[in-house]
Protein backbone atom coordinates (compact mmCIF):
# COMPACT_ATOMS: atom_id res chain seq x y z
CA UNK A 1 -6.37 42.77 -7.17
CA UNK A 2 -9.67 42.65 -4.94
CA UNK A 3 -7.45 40.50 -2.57
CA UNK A 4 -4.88 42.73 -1.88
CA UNK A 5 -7.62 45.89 -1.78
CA UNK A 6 -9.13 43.75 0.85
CA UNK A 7 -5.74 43.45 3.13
CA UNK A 8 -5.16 47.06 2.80
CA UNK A 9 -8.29 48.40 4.02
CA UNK A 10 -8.57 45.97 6.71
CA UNK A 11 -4.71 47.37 7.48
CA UNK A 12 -6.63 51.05 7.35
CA UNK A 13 -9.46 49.64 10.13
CA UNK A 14 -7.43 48.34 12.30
CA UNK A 15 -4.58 50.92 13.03
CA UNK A 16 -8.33 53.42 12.69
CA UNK A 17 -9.55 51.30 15.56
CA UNK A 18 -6.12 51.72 17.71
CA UNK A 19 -5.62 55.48 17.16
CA UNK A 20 -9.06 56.17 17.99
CA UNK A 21 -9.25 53.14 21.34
CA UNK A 22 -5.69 55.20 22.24
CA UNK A 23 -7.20 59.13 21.53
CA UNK A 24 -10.54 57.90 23.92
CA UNK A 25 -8.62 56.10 26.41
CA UNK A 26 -5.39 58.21 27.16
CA UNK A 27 -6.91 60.95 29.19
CA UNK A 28 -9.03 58.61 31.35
CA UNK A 29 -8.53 59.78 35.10
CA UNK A 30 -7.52 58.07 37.87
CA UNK A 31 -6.51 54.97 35.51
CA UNK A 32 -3.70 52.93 36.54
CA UNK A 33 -1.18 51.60 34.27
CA UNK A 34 -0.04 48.04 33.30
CA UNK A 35 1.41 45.98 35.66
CA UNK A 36 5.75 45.01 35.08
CA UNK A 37 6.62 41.30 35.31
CA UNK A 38 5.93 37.88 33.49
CA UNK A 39 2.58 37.44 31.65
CA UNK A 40 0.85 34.70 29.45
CA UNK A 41 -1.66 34.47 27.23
CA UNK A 42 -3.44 33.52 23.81
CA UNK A 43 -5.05 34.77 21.09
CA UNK A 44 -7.76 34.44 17.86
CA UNK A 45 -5.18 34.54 14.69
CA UNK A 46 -6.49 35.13 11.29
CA UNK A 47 -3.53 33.61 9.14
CA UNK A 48 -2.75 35.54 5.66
CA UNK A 49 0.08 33.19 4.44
CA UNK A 50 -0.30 34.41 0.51
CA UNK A 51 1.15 32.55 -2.71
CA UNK A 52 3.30 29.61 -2.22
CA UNK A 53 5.65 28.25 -4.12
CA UNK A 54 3.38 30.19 -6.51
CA UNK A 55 0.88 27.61 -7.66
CA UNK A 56 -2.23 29.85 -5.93
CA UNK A 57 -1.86 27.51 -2.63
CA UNK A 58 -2.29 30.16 0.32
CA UNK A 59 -3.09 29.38 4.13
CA UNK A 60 -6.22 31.94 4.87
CA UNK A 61 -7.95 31.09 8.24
CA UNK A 62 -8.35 31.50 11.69
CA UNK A 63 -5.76 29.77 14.58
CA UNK A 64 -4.72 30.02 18.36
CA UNK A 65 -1.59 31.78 18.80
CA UNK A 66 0.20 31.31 22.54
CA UNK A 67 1.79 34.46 23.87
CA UNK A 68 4.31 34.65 26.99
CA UNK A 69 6.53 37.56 27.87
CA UNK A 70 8.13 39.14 30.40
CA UNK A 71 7.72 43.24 30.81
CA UNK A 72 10.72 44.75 32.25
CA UNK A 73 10.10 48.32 32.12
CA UNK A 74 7.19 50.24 31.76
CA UNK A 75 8.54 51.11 27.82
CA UNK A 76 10.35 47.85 27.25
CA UNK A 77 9.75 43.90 27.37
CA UNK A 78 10.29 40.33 25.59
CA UNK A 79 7.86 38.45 24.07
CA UNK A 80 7.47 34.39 22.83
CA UNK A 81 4.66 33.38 20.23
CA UNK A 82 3.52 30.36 18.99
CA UNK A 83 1.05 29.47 16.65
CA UNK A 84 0.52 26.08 13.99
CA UNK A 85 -0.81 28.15 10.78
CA UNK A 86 -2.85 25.16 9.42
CA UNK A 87 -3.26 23.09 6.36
CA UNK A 88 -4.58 23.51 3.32
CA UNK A 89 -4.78 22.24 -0.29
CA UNK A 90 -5.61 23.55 -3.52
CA UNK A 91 -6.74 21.99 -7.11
CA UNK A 92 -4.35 22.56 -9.88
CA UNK A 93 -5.70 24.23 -13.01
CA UNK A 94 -8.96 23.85 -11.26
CA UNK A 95 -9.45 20.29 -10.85
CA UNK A 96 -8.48 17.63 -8.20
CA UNK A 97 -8.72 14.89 -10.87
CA UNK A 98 -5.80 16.67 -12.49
CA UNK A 99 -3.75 17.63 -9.47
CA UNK A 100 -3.08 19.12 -6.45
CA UNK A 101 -1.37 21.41 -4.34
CA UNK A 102 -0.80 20.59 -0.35
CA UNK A 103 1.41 22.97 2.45
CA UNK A 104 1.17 23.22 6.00
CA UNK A 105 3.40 25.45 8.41
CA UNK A 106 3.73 26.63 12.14
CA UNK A 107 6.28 29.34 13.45
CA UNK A 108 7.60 29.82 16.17
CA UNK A 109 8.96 33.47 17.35
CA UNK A 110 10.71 35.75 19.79
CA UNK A 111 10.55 39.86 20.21
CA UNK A 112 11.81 42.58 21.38
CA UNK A 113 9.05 44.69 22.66
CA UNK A 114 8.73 48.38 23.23
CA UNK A 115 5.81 50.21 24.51
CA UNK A 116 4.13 53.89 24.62
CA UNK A 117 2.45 53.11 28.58
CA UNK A 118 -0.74 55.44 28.66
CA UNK A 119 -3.35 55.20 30.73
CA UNK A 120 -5.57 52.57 30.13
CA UNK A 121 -3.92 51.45 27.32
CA UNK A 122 -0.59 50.44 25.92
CA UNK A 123 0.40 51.13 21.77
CA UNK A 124 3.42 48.59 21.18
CA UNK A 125 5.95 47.91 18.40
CA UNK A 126 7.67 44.90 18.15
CA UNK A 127 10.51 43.15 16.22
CA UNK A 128 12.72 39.98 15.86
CA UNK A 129 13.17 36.60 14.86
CA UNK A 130 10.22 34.23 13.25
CA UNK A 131 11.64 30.30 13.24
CA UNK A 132 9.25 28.77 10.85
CA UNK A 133 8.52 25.23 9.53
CA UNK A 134 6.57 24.95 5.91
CA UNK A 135 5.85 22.30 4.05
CA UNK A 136 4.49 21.93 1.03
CA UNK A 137 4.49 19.34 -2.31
CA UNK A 138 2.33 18.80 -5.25
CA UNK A 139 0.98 15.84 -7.09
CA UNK A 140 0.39 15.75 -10.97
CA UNK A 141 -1.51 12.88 -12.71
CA UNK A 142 0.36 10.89 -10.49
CA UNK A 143 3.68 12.38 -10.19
CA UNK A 144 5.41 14.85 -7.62
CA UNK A 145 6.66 18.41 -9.66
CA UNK A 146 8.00 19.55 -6.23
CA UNK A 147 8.06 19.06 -2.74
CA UNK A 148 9.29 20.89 0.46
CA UNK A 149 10.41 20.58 3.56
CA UNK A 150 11.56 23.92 4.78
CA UNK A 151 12.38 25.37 8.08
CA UNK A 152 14.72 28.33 9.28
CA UNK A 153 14.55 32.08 10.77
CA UNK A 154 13.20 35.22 9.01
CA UNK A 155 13.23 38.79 10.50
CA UNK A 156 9.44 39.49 11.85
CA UNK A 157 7.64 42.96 13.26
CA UNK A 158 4.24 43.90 14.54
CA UNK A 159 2.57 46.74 15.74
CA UNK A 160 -0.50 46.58 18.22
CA UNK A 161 -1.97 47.81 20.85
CA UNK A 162 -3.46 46.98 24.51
CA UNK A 163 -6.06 47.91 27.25
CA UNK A 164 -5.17 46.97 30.65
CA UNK A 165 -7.45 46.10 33.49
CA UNK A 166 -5.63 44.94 36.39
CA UNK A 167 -3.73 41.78 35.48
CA UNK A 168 -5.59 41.52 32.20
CA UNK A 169 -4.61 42.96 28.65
CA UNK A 170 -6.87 42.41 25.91
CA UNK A 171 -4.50 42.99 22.95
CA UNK A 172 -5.12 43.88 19.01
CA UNK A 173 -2.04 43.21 16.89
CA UNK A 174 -0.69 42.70 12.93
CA UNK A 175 2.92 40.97 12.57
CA UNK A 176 4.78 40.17 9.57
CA UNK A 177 7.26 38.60 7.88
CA UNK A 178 8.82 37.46 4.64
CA UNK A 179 8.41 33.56 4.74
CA UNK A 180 10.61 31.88 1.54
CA UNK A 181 8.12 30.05 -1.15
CA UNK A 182 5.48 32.56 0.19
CA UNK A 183 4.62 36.06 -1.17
CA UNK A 184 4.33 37.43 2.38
CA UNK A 185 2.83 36.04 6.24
CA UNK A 186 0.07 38.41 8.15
CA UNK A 187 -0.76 37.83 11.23
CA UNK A 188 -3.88 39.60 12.99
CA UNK A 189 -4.60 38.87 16.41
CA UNK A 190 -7.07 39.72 18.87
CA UNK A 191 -6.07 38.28 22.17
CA UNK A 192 -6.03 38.41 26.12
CA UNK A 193 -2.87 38.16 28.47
CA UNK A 194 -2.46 38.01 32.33
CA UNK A 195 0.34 39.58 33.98
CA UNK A 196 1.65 37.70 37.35
């Protein structure tokens, strides 16, 4: 229950923190807006990859995520992400001498983008198509309940937003999606992209 108080308030903070960055920065004057065209970039990822295959095995910690898109319109672009989510294991009925849990994953997506363009800075929605790859298997006093191998595509979305200097875009974003033998995937992102 603390856990998923924790998500939602940190949910509340951040679209706090991008309504206020967009109520401060809209009005700026004399503020040019982003630059059209190709753009690449990266990002700090804190992973929320919650429950799977429901033996308390989750993925919670920070990755690089790679970002290139291409911005066609001031209001409208297309987006490619990649990030490897990590590894992580877990003790079954709280001991390793007992047994264990193991998963790893990556994914591997592509967006649609639309933007509001104000000066200064950019709010975004986005949504599309996650590929992703999880693995996961367990060992019990020497045997194997379950493993996985899994990959395939899930509907993903994100909302964000971005300052732009020149070329340069710091960005803030969340995306999700509905990973199988997971409760949910959360990404939060706090990155930088250059525009060409």
């Amino acid at each position: 229950m603390r856990k998923l108080s924790f998500i939602t308030e940190r949910r509340a903070a951040a679209a706090l923190a991008l309504g206020t960055l967009a109520a401060t920065l809209a009005g700026g004057p004399g503020v040019a807006f982003a630059d059209d065209g190709p753009y690449v970039g990266a990002g700090g990822t804190q992973v929320e990859l919650n429950d799977i295959y429901g033996v308390g095995l989750y993925l919670h910690h920070p990755v690089v995520k790679w970002i290139a898109g291409y911005r066609f319109l001031d209001f409208l672009g297309v987006e490619l992400n990649y990030a490897n989510l990590g590894a992580a294991d877990a003790a079954l009925l709280d001991s390793y001498s007992f047994g264990y849990a193991h998963a790893d994953a990556k994914e591997y997506s592509a967006y649609a983008v639309g933007y509001l363009p104000l000066p200064l800075v950019d709010l975004f929605a986005k949504a599309g198509v996650m590929h992703y790859e999880l693995r996961s298997n367990a060992e019990v006093l020497g045997t194997s309940p379950y493993s996985i191998d899994a990959s395939g595509q899930q509907f993903a979305w994100g909302v964000g937003g971005q300052m732009h200097f020149g070329p340069f875009a710091p960005r803030l974003e969340w995306e999700h999606s509905n990973l199988p033998y997971s409760s949910s995937l959360n990404l939060w992102t706090v990155g930088l992209t250059f525009t060409f």
